[in-house]
C-alpha atoms as a PDB file:
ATOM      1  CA  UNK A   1       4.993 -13.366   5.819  1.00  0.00           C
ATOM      2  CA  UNK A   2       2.794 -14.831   8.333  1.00  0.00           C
ATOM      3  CA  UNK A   3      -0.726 -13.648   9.308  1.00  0.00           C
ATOM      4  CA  UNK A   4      -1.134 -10.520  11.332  1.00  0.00           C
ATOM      5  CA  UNK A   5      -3.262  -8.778  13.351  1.00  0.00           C
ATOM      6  CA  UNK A   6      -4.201  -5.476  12.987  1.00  0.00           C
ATOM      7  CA  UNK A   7      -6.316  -3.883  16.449  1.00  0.00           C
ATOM      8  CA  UNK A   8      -8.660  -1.195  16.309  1.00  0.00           C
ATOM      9  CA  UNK A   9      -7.491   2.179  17.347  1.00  0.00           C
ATOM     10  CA  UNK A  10      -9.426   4.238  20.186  1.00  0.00           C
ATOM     11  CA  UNK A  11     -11.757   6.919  17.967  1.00  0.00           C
ATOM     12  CA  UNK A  12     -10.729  10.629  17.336  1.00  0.00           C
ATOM     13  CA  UNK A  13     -10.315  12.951  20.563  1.00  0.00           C
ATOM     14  CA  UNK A  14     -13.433  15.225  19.511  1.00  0.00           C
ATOM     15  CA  UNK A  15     -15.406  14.283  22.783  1.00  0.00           C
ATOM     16  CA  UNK A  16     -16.989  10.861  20.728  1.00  0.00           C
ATOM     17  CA  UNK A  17     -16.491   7.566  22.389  1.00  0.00           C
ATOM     18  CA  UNK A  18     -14.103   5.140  20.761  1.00  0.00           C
ATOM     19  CA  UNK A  19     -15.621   2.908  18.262  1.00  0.00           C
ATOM     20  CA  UNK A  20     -14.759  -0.567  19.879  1.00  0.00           C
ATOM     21  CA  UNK A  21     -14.550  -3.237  16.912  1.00  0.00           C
ATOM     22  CA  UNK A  22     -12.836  -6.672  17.041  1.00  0.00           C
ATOM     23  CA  UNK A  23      -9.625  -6.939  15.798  1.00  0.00           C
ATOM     24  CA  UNK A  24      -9.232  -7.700  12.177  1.00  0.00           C
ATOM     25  CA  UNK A  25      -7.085 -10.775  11.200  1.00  0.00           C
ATOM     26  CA  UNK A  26      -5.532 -10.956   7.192  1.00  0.00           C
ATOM     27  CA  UNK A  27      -3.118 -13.099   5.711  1.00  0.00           C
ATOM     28  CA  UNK A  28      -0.591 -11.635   2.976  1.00  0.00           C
ATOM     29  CA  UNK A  29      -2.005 -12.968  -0.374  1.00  0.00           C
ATOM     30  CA  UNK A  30       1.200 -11.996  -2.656  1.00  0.00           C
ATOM     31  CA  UNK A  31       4.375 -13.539  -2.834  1.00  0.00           C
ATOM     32  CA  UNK A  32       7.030 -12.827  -4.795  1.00  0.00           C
ATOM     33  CA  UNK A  33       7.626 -16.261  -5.466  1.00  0.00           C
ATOM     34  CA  UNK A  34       5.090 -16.047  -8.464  1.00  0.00           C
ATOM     35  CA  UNK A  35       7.896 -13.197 -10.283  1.00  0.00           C
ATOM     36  CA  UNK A  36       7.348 -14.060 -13.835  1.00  0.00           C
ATOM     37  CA  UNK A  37      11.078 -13.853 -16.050  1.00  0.00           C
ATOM     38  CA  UNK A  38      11.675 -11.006 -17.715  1.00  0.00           C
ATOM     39  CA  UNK A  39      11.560 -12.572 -20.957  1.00  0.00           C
ATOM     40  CA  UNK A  40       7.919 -13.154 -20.822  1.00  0.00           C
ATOM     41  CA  UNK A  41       5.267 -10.601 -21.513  1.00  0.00           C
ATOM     42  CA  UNK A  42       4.492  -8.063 -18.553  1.00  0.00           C
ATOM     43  CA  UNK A  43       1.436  -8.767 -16.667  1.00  0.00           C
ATOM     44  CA  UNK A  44       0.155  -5.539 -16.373  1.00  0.00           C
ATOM     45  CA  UNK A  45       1.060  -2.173 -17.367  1.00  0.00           C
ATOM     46  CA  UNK A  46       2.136  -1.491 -14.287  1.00  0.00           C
ATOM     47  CA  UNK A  47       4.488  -4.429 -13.623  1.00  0.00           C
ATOM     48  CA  UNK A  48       8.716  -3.424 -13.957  1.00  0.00           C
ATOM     49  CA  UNK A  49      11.344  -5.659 -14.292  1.00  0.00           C
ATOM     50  CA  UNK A  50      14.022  -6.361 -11.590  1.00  0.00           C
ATOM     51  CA  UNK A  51      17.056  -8.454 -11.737  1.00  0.00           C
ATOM     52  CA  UNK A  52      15.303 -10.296 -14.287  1.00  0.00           C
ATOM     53  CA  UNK A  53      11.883 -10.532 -12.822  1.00  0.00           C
ATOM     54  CA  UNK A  54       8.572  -8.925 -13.360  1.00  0.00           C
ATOM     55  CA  UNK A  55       7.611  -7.038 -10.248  1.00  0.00           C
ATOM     56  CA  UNK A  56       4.623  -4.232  -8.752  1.00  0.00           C
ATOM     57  CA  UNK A  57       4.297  -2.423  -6.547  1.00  0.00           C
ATOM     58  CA  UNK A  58       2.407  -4.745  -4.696  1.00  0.00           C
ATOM     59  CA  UNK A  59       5.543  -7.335  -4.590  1.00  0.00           C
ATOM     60  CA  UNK A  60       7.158  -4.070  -3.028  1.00  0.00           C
ATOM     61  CA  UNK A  61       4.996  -2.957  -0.249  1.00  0.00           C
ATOM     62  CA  UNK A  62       4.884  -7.200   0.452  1.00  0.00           C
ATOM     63  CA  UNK A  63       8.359  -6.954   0.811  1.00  0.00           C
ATOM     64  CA  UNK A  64       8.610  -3.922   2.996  1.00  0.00           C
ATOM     65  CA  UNK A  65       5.718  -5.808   5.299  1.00  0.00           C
ATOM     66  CA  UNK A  66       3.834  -2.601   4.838  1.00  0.00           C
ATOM     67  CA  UNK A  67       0.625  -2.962   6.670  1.00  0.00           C
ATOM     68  CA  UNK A  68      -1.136   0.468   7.182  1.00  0.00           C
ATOM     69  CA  UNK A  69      -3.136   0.985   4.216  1.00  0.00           C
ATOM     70  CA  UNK A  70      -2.657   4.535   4.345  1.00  0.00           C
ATOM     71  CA  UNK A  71       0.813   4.167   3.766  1.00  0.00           C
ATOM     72  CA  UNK A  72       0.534   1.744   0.975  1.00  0.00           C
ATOM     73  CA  UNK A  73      -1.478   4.275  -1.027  1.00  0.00           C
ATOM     74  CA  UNK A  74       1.053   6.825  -0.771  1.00  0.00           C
ATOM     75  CA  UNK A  75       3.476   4.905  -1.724  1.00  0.00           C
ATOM     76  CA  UNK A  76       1.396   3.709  -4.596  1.00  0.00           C
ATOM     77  CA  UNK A  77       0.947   7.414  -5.595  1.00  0.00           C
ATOM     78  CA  UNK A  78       4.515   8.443  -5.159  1.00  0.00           C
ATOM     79  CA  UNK A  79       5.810   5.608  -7.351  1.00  0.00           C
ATOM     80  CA  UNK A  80       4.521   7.024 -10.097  1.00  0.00           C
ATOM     81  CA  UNK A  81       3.539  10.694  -9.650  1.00  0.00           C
ATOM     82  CA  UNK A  82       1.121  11.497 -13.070  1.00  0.00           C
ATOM     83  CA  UNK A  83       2.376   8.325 -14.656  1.00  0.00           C
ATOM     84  CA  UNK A  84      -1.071   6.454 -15.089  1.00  0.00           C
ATOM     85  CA  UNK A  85      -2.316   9.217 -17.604  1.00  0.00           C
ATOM     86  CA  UNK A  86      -5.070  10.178 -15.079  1.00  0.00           C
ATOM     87  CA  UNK A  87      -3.678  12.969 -12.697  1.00  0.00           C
ATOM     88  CA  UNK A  88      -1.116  14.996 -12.461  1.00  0.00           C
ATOM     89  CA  UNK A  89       2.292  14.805 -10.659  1.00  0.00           C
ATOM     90  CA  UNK A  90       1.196  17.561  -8.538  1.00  0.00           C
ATOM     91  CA  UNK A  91      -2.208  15.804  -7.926  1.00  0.00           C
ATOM     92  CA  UNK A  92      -0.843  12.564  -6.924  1.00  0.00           C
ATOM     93  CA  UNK A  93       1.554  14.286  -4.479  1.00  0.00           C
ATOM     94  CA  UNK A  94      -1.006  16.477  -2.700  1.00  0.00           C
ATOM     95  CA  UNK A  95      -2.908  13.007  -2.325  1.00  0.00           C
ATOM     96  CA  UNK A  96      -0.133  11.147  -1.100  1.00  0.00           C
ATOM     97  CA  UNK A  97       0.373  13.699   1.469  1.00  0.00           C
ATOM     98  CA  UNK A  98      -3.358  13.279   3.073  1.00  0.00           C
ATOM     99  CA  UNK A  99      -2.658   9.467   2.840  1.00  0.00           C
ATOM    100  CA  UNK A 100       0.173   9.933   4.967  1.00  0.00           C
ATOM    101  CA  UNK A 101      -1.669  12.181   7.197  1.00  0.00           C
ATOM    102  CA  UNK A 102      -4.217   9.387   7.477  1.00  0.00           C
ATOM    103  CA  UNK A 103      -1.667   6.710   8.217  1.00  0.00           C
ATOM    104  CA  UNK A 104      -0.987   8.600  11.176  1.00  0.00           C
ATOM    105  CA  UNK A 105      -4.267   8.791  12.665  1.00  0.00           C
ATOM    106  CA  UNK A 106      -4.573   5.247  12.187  1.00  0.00           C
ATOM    107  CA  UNK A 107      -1.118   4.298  14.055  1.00  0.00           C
ATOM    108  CA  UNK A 108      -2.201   7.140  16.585  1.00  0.00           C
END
């Protein structure tokens, strides 16, 4: 994936002025090219394995070229709803649905 640039959105329509801020430049630091085999140990607990490869859900939202970061937690949430012992299903739904809300201020 090549760099990309993300611009600043005009501010909320509540009468403020739009927060002008220079545009904000990254450059996607994971690659899937790094996929460790399966037959290794996992990286982390929250690596799965894929036609033989070690993958996160980081190597997915690379894939997807998922950019808004509001999106990306969602997604983070709803791939595995009360499955990192911390909060609920229910509680990492509800949150996934104001980080979706969010991502759509920000593409607004």
């Amino acid at each position: 994936m090549t760099n990309q640039t993300v611009k600043a959105k005009p501010g909320p329509k509540r009468g403020r002025p739009a927060v002008k801020k220079a545009p904000v430049t990254f450059a996607a630091t994971t690659t899937v090219s790094h996929a460790v085999p399966a037959s290794e140990e996992a990286p982390s607990k929250y690596h799965r394995v894929l036609n033989g490869f070690w993958f996160d859900i980081y190597d997915v939202l690379y894939v997807y070229g998922i950019a808004n970061p509001g999106d990306q937690h969602a997604i983070k949430k709803m791939a595995m709803p009360g499955g990192r012992g911390v909060k609920t299903a229910n509680q990492d739904r509800e949150e996934a649905i104001v980080s979706l809300k969010r991502a759509i201020q920000l593409d607004s």
